[in-house]
N, C-alpha and C. Protein backbone atom coordinates (compact mmCIF):
# COMPACT_ATOMS: atom_id res chain seq x y z
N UNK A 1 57.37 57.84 106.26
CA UNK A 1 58.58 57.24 105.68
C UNK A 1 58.84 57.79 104.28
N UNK A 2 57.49 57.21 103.43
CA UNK A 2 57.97 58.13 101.92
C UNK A 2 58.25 59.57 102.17
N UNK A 3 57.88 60.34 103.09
CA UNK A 3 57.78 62.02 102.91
C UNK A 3 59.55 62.54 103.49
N UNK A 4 59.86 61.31 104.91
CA UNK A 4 61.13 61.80 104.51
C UNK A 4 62.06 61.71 103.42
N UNK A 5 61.59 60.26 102.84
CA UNK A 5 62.35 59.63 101.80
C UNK A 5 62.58 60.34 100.44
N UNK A 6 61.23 61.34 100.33
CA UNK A 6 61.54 62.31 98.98
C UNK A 6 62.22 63.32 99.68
N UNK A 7 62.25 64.04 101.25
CA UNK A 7 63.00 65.24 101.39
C UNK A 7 64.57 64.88 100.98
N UNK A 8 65.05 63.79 101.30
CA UNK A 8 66.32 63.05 101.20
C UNK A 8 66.60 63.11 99.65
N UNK A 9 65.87 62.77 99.07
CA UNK A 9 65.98 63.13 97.38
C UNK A 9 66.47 64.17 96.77
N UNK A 10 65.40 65.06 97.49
CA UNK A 10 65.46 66.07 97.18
C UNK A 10 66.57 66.78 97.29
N UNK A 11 66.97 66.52 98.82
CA UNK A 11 68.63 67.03 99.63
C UNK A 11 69.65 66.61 98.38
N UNK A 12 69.57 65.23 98.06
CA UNK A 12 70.63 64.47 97.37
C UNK A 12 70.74 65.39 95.84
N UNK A 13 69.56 65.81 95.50
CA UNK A 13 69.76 66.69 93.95
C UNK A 13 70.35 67.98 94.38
N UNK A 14 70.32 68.52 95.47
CA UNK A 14 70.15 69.76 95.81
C UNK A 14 71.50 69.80 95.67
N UNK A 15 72.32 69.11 96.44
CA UNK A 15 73.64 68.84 96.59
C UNK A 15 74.38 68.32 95.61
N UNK A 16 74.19 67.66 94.34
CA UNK A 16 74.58 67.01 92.90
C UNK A 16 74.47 68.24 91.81
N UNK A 17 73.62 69.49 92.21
CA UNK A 17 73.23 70.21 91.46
C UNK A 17 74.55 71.46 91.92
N UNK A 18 74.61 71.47 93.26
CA UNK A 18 75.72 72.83 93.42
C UNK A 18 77.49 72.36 93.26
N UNK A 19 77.38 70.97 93.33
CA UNK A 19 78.40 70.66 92.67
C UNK A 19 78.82 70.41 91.33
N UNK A 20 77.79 70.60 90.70
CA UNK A 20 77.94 70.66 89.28
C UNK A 20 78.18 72.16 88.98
N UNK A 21 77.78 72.73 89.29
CA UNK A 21 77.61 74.55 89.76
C UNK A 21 78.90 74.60 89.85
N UNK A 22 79.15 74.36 91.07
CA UNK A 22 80.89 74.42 91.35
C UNK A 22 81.75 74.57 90.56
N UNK A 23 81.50 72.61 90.01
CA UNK A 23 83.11 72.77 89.19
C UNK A 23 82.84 73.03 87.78
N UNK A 24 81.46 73.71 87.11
CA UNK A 24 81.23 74.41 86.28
C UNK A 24 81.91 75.61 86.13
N UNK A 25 81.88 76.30 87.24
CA UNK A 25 82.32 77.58 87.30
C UNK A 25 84.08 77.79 87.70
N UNK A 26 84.16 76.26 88.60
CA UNK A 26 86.07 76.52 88.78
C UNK A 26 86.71 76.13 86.86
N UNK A 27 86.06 75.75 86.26
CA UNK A 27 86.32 75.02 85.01
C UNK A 27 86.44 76.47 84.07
N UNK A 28 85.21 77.09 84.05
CA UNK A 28 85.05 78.68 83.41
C UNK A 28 86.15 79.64 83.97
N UNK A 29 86.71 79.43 85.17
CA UNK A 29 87.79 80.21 85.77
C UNK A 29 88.97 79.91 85.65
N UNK A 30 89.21 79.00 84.99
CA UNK A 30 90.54 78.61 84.61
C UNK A 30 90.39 78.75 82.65
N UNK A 31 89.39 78.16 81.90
CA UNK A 31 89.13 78.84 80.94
C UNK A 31 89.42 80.36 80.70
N UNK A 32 89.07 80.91 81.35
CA UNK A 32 89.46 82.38 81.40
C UNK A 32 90.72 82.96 81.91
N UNK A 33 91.32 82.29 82.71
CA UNK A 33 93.15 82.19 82.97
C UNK A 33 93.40 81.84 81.73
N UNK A 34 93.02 80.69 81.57
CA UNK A 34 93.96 80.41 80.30
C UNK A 34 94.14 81.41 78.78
N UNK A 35 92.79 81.86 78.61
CA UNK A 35 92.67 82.41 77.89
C UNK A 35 93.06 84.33 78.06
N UNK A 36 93.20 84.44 79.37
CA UNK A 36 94.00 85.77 80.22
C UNK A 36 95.60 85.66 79.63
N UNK A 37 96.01 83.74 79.52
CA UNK A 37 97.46 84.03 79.23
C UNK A 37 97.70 84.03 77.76
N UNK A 38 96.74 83.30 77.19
CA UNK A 38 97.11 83.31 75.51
C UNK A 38 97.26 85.09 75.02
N UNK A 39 96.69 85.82 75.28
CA UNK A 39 96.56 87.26 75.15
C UNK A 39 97.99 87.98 75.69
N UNK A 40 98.45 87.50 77.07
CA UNK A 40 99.60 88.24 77.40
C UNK A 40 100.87 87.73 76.62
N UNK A 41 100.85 86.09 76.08
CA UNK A 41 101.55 86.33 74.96
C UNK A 41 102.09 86.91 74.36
């Protein structure tokens, strides 16, 4: 029971972690649009 109960943990960070990943990086990609348009200005 505990051994699935930490794989499940584990799953649950695994998955909290690439979504932070995610919208880290959609966040840096629009940072960089934005900053693509201040320049064409």
């Amino acid at each position: 029971m505990s051994n699935t109960h930490s794989k499940f943990r584990i799953e649950l960070l695994k998955n909290s972690i690439a979504t932070i990943n995610q919208t880290t990086s959609i966040n840096h990609f629009i940072k960089q649009k934005q900053d693509g348009e201040l320049i064409f200005q």
